[in-house]
Protein backbone atom coordinates (compact mmCIF):
# COMPACT_ATOMS: atom_id res chain seq x y z
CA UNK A 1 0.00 0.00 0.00
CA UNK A 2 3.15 2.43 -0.33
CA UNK A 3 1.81 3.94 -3.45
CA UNK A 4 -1.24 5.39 -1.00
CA UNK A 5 1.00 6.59 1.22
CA UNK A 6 2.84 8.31 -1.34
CA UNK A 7 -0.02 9.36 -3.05
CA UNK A 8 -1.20 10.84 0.42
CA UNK A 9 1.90 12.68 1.31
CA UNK A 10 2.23 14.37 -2.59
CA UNK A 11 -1.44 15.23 -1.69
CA UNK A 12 -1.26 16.67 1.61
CA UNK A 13 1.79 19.11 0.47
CA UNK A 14 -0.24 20.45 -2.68
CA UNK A 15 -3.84 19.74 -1.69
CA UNK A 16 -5.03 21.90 -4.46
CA UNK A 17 -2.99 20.20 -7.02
CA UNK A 18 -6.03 19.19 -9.29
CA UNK A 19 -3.91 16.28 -10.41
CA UNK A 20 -2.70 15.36 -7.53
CA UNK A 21 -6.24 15.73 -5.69
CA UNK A 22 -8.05 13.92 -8.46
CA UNK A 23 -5.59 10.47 -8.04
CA UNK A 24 -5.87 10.86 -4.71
CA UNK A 25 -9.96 10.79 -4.20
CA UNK A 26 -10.25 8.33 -7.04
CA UNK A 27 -7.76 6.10 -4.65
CA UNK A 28 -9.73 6.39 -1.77
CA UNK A 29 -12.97 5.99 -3.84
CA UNK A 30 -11.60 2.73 -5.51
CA UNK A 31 -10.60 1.47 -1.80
CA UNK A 32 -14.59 2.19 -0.62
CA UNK A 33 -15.67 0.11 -3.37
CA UNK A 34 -13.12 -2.88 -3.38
CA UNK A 35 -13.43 -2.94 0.02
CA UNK A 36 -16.87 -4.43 0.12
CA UNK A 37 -18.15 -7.60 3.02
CA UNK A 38 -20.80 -10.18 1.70
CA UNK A 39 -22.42 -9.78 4.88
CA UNK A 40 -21.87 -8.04 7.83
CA UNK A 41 -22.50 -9.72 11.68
CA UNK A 42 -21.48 -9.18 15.03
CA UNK A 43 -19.21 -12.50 15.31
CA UNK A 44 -17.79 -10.16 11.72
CA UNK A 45 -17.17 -7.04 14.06
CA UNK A 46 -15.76 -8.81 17.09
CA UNK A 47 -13.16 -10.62 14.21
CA UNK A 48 -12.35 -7.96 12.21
CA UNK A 49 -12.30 -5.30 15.68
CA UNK A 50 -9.43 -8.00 16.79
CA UNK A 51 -7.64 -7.94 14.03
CA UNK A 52 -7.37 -4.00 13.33
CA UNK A 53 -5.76 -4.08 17.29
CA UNK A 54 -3.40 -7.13 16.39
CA UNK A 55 -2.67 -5.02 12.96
CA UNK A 56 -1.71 -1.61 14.83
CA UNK A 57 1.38 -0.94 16.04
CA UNK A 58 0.97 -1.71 19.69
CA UNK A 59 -0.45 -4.93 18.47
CA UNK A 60 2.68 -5.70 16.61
CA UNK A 61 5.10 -4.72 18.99
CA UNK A 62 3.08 -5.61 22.91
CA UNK A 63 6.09 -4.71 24.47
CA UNK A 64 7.34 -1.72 23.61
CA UNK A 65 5.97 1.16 25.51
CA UNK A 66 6.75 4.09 23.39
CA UNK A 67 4.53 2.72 20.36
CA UNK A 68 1.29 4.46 19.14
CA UNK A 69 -1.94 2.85 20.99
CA UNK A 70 -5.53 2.73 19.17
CA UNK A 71 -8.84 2.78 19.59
CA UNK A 72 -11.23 0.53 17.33
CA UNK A 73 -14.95 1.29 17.25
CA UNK A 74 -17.09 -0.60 15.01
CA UNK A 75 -20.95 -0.19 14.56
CA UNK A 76 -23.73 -1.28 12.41
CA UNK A 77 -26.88 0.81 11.76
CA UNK A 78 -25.79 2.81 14.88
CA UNK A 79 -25.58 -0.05 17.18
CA UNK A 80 -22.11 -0.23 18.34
CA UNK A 81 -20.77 -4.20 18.05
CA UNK A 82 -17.14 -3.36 18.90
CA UNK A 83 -15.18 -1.01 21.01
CA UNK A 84 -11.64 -1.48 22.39
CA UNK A 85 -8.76 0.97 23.20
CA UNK A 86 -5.47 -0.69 24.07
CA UNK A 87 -3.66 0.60 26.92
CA UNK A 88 -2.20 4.50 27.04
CA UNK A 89 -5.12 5.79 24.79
CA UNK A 90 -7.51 8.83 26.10
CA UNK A 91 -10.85 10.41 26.08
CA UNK A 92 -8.78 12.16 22.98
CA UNK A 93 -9.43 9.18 21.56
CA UNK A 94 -13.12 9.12 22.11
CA UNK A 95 -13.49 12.52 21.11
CA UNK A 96 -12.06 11.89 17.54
CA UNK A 97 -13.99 8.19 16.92
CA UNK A 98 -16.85 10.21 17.20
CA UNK A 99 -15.95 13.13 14.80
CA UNK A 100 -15.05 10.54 12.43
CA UNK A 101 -17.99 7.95 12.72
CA UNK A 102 -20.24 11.05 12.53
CA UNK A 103 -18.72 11.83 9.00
CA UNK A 104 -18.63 8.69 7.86
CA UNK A 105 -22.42 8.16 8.50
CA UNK A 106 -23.29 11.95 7.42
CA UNK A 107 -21.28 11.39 3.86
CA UNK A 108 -21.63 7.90 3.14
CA UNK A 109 -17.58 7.89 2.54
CA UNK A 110 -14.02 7.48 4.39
CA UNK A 111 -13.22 10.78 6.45
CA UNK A 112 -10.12 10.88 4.49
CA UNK A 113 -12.58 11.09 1.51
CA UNK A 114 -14.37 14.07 2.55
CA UNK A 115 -11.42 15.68 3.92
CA UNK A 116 -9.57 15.46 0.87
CA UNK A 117 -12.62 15.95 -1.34
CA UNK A 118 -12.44 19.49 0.36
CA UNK A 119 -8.95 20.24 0.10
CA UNK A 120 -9.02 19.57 -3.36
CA UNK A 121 -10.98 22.89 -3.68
CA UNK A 122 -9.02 24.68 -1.34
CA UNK A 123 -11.30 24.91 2.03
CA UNK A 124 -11.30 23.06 4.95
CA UNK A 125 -13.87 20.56 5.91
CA UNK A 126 -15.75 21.82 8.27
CA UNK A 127 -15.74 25.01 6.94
CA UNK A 128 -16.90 23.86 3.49
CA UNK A 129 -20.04 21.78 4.89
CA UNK A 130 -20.52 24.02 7.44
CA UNK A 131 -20.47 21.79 10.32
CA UNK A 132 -19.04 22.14 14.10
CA UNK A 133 -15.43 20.88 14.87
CA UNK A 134 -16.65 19.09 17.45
CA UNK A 135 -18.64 16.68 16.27
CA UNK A 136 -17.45 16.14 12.46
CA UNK A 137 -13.88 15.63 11.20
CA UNK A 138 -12.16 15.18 7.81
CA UNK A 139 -9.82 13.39 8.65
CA UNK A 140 -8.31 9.41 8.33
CA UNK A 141 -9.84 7.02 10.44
CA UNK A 142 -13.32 6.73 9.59
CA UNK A 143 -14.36 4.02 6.85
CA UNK A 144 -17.59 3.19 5.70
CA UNK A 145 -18.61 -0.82 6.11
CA UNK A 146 -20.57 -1.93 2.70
CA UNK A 147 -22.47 -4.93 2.17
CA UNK A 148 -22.04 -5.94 -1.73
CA UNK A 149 -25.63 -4.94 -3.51
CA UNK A 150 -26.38 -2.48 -0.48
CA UNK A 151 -26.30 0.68 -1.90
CA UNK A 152 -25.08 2.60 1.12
CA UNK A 153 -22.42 1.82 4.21
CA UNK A 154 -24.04 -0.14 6.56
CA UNK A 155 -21.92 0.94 9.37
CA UNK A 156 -18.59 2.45 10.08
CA UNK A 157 -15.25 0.99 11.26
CA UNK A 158 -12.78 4.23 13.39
CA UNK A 159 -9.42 4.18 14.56
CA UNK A 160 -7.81 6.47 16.62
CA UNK A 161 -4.50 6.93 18.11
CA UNK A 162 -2.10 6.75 14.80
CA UNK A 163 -1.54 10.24 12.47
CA UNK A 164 -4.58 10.66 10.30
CA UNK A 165 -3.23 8.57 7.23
CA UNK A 166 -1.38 6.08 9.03
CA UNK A 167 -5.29 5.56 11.24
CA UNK A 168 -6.55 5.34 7.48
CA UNK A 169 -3.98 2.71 6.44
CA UNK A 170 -4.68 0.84 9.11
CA UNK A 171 -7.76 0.57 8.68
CA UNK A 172 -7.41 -0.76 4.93
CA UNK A 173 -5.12 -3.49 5.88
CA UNK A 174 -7.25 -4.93 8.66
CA UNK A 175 -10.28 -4.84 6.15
CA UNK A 176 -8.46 -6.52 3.61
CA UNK A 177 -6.65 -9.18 6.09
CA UNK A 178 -10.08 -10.28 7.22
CA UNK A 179 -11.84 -9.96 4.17
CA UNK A 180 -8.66 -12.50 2.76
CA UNK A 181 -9.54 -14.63 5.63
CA UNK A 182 -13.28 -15.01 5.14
CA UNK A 183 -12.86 -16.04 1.29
């Protein structure tokens, strides 16, 4: 997944690049519709939940103390199936899983989506859609959980605790692990 993270990193130092901007959002579009569950359970969000804190960096490295903790929240229809933080996160934490499940159900897409989608035309998210800091963010972390043939996210999957595209990244490579595992 390096060419996202490049991809990312060209983008965030010339977000109005309409070039750059365009690859970017088509990225994170293609990601929202590759990434796509034949159904989606509670035994699904306690699985995948596990495997996005076994995927983080804390996860990978238990006992170092200096790595970056998450949070994982997963819910369905606004019913939350999954919530864990490891050890060493905060409220913080809290705070910003709900400004980015908030977006995520609002917009239908990733946070990263709508944050970039705004960038791209050169004004910030919040002050594009007109909507409080503290309660919507565009920024990574928040991804949208589709059911193939459902037109619109069924839930949302948030991370917090890792820089904004690293949360993002995350994210995608826990999705994909489990969705490789399920096949």
């Amino acid at each position: 997944m390096t060419e996202f993270l490049d991809l990312y990193y060209r983008f965030n130092k010339t977000p109005t690049d309409p070039t750059v901007a365009k690859l970017f959002i088509a990225k994170l579009a293609e990601q929202e519709s590759e990434l796509e569950f034949p159904s989606f359970t509670a035994e699904d969000a306690l699985a995948l939940g596990l495997i996005t804190l076994s995927e983080s960096p804390k996860g990978k490295n238990p006992d170092l103390p200096e790595v970056d903790k998450v949070v994982v929240h997963i819910s369905v229809n606004g019913n939350l199936l999954f919530y864990s933080g490891q050890d060493g996160t905060s409220a913080g934490n809290l705070d910003w899983i709900k400004r980015k499940v908030n977006t995520v159900t609002k917009f239908g897409h990733s946070s990263l989506y709508m944050g970039a989608w705004c960038l791209a035309r050169g004004i910030d998210f919040n002050r594009m859609m007109l909507l409080p800091e503290s309660d919507y963010v565009g920024a990574g972390g928040g991804f949208p959980l589709r059911i193939k043939g459902v037109t619109y996210p069924v839930g949302v999957i948030a991370v917090s605790g890792l820089p904004q595209e690293d949360d993002h990244e995350l994210l995608i490579r826990s999705i994909r692990k489990y969705l490789n595992n399920k096949i």
